[in-house]
PDB file of N, CA and C in Angstrom:
ATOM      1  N   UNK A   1       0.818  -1.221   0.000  1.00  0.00           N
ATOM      2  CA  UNK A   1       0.000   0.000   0.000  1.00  0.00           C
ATOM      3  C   UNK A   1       0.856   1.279   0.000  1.00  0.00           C
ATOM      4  N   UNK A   2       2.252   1.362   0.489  1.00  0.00           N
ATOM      5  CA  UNK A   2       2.778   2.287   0.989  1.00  0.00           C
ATOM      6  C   UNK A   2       3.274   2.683  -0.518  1.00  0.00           C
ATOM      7  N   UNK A   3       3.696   2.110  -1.426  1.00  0.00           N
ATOM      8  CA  UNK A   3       4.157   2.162  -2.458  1.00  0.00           C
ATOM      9  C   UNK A   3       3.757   3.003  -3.751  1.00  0.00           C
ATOM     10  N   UNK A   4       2.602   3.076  -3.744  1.00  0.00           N
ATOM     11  CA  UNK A   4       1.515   3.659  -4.936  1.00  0.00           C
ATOM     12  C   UNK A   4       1.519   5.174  -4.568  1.00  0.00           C
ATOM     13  N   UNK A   5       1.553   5.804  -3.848  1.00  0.00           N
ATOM     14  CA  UNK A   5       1.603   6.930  -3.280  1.00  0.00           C
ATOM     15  C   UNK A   5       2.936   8.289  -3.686  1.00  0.00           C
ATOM     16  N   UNK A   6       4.207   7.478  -3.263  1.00  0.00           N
ATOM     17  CA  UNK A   6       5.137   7.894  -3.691  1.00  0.00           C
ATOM     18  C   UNK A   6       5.437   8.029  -5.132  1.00  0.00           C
ATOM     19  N   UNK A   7       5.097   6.541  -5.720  1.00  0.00           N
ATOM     20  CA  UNK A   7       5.439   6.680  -6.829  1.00  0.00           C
ATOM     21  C   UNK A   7       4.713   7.932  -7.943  1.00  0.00           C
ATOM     22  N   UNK A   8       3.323   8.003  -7.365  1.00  0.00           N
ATOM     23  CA  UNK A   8       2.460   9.242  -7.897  1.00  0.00           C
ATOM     24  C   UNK A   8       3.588  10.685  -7.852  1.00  0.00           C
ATOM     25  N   UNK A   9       3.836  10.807  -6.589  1.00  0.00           N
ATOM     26  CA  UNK A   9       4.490  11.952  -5.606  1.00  0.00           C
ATOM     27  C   UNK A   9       5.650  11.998  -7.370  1.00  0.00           C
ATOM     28  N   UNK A  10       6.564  10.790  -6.900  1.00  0.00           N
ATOM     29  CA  UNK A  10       7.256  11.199  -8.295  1.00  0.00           C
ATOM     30  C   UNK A  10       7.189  11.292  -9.516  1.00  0.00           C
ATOM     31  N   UNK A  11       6.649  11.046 -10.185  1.00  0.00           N
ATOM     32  CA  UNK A  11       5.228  11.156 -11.548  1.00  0.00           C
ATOM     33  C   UNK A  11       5.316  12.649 -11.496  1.00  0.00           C
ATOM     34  N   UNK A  12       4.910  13.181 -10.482  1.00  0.00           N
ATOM     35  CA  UNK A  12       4.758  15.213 -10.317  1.00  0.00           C
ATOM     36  C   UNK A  12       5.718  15.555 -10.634  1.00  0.00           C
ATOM     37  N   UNK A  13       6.370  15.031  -9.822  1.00  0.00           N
ATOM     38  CA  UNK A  13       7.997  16.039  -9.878  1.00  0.00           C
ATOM     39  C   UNK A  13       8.554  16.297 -10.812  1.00  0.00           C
ATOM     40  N   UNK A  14       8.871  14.872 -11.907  1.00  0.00           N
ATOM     41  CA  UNK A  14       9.416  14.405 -12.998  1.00  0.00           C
ATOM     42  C   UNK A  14       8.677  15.624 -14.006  1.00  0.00           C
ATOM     43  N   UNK A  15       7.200  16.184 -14.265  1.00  0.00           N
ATOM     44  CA  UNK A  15       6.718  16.968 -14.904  1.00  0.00           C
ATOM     45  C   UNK A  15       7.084  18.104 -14.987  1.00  0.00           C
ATOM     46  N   UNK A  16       7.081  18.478 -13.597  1.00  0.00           N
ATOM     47  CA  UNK A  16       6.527  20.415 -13.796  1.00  0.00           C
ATOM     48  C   UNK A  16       7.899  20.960 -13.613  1.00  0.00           C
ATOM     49  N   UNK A  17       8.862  20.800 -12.459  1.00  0.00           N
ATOM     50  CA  UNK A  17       9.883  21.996 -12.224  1.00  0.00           C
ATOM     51  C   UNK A  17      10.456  22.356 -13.393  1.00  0.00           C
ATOM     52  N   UNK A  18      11.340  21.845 -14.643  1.00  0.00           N
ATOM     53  CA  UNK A  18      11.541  22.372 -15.838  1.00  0.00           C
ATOM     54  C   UNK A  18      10.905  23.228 -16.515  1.00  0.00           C
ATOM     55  N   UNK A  19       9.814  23.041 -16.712  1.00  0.00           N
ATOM     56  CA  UNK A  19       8.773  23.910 -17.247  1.00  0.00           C
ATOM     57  C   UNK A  19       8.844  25.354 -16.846  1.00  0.00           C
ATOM     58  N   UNK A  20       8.236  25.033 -15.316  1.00  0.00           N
ATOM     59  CA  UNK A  20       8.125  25.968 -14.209  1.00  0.00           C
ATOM     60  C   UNK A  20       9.606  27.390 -14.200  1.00  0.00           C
ATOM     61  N   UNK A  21      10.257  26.676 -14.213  1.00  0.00           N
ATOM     62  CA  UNK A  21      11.539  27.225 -14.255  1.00  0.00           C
ATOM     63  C   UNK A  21      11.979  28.293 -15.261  1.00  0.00           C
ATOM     64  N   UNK A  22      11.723  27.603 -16.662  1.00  0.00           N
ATOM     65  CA  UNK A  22      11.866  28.382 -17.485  1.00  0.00           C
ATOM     66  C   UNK A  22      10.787  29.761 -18.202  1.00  0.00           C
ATOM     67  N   UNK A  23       9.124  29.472 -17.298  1.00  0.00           N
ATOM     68  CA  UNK A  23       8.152  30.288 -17.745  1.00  0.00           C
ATOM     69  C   UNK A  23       8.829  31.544 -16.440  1.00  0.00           C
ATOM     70  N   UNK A  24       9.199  31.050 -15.651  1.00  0.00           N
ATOM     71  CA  UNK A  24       9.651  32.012 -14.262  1.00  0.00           C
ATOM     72  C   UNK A  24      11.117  33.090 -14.973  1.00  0.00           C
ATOM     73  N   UNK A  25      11.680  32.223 -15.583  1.00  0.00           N
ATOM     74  CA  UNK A  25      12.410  32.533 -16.006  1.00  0.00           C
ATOM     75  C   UNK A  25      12.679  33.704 -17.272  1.00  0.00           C
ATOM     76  N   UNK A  26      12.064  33.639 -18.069  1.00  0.00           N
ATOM     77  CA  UNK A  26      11.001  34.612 -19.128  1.00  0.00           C
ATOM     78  C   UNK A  26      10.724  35.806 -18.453  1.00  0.00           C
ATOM     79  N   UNK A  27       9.915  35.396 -17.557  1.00  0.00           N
ATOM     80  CA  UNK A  27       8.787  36.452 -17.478  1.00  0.00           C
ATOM     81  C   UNK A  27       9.318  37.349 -16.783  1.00  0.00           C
ATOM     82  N   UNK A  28      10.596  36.995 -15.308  1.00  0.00           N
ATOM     83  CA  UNK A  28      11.063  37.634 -14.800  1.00  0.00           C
ATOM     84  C   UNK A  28      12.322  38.265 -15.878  1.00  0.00           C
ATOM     85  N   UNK A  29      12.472  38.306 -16.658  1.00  0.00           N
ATOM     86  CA  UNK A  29      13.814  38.812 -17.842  1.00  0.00           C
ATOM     87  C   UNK A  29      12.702  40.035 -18.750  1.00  0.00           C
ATOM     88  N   UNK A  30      11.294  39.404 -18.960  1.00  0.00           N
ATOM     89  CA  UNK A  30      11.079  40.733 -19.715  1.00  0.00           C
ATOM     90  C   UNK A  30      10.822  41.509 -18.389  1.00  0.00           C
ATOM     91  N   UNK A  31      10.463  41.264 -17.184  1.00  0.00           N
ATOM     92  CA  UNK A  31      10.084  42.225 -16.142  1.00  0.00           C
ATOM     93  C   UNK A  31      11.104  43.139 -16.155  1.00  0.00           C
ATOM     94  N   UNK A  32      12.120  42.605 -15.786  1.00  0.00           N
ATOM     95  CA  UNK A  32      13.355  43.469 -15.563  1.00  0.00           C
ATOM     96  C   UNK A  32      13.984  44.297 -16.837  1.00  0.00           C
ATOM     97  N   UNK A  33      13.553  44.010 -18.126  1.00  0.00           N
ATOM     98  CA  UNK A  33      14.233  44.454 -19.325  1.00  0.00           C
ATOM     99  C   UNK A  33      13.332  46.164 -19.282  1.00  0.00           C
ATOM    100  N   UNK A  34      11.785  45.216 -18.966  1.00  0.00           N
ATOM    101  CA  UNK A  34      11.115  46.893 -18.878  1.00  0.00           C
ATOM    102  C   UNK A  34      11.255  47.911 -17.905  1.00  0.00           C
ATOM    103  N   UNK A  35      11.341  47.598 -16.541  1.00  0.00           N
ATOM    104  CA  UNK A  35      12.286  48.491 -15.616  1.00  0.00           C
ATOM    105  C   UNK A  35      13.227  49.076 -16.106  1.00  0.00           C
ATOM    106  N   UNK A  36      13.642  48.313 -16.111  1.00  0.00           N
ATOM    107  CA  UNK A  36      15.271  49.031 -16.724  1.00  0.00           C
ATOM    108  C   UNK A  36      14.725  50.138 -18.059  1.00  0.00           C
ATOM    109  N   UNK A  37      14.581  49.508 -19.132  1.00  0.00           N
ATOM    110  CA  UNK A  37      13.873  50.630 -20.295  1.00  0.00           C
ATOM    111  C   UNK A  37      13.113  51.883 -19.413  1.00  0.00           C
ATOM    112  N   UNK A  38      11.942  51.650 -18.827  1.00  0.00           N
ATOM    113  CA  UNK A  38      11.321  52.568 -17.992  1.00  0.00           C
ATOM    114  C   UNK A  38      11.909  53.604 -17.161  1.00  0.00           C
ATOM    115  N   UNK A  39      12.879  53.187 -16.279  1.00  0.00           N
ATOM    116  CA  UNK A  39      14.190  53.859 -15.863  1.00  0.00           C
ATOM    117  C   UNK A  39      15.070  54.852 -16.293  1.00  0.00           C
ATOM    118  N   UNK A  40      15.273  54.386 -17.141  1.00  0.00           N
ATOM    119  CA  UNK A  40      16.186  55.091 -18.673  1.00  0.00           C
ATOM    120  C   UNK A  40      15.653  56.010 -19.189  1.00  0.00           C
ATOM    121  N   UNK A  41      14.519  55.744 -19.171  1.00  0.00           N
ATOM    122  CA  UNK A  41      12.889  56.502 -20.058  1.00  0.00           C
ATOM    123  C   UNK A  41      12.926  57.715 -19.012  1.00  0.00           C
ATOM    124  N   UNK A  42      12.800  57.997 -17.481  1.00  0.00           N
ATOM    125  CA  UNK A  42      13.174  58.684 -16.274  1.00  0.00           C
ATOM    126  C   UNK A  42      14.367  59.551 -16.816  1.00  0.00           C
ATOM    127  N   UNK A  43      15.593  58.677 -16.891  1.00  0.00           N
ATOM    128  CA  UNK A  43      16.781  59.353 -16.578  1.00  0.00           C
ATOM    129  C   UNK A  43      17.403  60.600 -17.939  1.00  0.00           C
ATOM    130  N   UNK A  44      16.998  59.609 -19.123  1.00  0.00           N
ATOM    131  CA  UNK A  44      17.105  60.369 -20.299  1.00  0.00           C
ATOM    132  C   UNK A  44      17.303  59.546 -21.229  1.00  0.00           C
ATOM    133  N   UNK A  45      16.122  59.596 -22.065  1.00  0.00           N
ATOM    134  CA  UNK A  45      15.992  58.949 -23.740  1.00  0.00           C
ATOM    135  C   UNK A  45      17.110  58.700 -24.233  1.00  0.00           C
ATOM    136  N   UNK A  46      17.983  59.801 -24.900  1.00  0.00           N
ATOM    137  CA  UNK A  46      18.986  59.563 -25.530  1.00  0.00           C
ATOM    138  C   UNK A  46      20.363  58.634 -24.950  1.00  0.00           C
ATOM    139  N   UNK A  47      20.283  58.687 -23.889  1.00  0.00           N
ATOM    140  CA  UNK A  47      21.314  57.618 -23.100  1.00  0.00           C
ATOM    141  C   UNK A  47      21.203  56.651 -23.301  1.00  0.00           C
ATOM    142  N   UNK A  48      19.513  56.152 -23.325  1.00  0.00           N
ATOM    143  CA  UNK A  48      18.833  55.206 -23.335  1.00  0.00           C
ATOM    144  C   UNK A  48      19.420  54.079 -24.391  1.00  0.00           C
ATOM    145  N   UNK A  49      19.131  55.180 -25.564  1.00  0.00           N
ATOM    146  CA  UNK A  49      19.558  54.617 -26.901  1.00  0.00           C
ATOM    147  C   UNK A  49      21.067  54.006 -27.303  1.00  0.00           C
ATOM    148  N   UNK A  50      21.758  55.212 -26.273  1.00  0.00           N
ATOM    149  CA  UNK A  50      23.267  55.281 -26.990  1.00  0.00           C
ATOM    150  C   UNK A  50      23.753  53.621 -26.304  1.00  0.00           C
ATOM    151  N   UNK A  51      23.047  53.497 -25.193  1.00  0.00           N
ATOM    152  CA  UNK A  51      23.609  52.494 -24.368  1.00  0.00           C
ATOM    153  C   UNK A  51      23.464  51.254 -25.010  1.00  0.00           C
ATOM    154  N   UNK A  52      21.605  51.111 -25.677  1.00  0.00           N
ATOM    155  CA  UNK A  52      21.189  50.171 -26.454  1.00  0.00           C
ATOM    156  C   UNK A  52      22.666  49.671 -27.622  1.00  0.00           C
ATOM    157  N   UNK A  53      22.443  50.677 -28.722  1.00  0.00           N
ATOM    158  CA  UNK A  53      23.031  50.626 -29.549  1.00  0.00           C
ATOM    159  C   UNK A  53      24.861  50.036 -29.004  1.00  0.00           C
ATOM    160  N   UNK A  54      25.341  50.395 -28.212  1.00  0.00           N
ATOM    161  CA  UNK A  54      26.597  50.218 -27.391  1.00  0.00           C
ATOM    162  C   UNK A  54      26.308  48.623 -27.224  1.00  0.00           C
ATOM    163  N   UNK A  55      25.562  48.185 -26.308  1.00  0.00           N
ATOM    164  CA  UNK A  55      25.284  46.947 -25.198  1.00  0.00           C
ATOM    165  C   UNK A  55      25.307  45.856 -26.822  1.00  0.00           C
ATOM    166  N   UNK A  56      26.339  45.003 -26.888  1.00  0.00           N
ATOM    167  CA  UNK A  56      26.100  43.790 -27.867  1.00  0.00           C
ATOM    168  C   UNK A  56      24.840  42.627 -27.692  1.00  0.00           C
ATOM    169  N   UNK A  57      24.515  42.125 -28.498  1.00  0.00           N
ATOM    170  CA  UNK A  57      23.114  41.277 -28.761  1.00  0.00           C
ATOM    171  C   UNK A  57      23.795  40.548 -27.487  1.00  0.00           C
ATOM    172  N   UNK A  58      25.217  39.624 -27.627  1.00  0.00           N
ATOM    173  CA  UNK A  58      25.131  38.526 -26.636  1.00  0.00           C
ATOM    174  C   UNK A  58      24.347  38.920 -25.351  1.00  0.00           C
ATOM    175  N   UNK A  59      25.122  39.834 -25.013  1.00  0.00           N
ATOM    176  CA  UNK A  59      25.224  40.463 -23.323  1.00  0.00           C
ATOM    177  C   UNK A  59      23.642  40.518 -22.703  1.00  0.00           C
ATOM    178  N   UNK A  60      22.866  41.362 -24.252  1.00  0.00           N
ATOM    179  CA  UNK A  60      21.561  41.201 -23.935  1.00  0.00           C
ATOM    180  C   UNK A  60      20.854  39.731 -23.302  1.00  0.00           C
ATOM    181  N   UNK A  61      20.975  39.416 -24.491  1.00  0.00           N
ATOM    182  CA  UNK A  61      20.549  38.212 -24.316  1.00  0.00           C
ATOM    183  C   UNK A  61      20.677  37.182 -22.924  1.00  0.00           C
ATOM    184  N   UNK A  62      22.114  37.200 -22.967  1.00  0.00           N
ATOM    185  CA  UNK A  62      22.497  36.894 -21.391  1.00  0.00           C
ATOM    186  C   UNK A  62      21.880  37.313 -20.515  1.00  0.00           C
ATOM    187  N   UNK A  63      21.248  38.323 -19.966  1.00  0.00           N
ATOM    188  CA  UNK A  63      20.676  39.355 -19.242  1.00  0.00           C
ATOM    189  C   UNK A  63      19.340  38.235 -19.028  1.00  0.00           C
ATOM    190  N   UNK A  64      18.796  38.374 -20.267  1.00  0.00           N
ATOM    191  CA  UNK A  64      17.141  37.519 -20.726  1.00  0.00           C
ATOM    192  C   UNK A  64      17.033  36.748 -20.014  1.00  0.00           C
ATOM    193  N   UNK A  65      18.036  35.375 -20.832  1.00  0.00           N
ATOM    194  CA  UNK A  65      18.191  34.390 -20.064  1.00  0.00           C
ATOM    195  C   UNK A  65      18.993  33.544 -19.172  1.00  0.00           C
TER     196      UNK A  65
END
């Protein structure tokens, strides 16, 4: 009896944290991409840009994910 239980328990596990991880993961990268933009947007537009244009795709990206 003790057996059927756990094995369910791990059945769950095996599913979701990957998933989980990476939608957390997303969502908190555009959160922070728009702060930051928003911020910038505060401090001064044109900085904004120069920095964009400056900052290489990798680095971005890195940032993301």
């Amino acid at each position: 009896m003790e057996e059927t239980p756990r094995k369910k328990y791990k059945d769950k596990e095996k599913k979701s944290p990957t998933k989980k991880k990476q939608v957390s993961s997303l969502w908190f990268g555009a959160q922070g991409i728009f702060i930051m933009s928003f911020i910038f947007r505060l401090i001064n537009y044109q900085t904004a840009t120069d920095i964009a244009k400056i900052l290489p795709k990798q680095i971005f990206t890195m940032i993301v994910f």
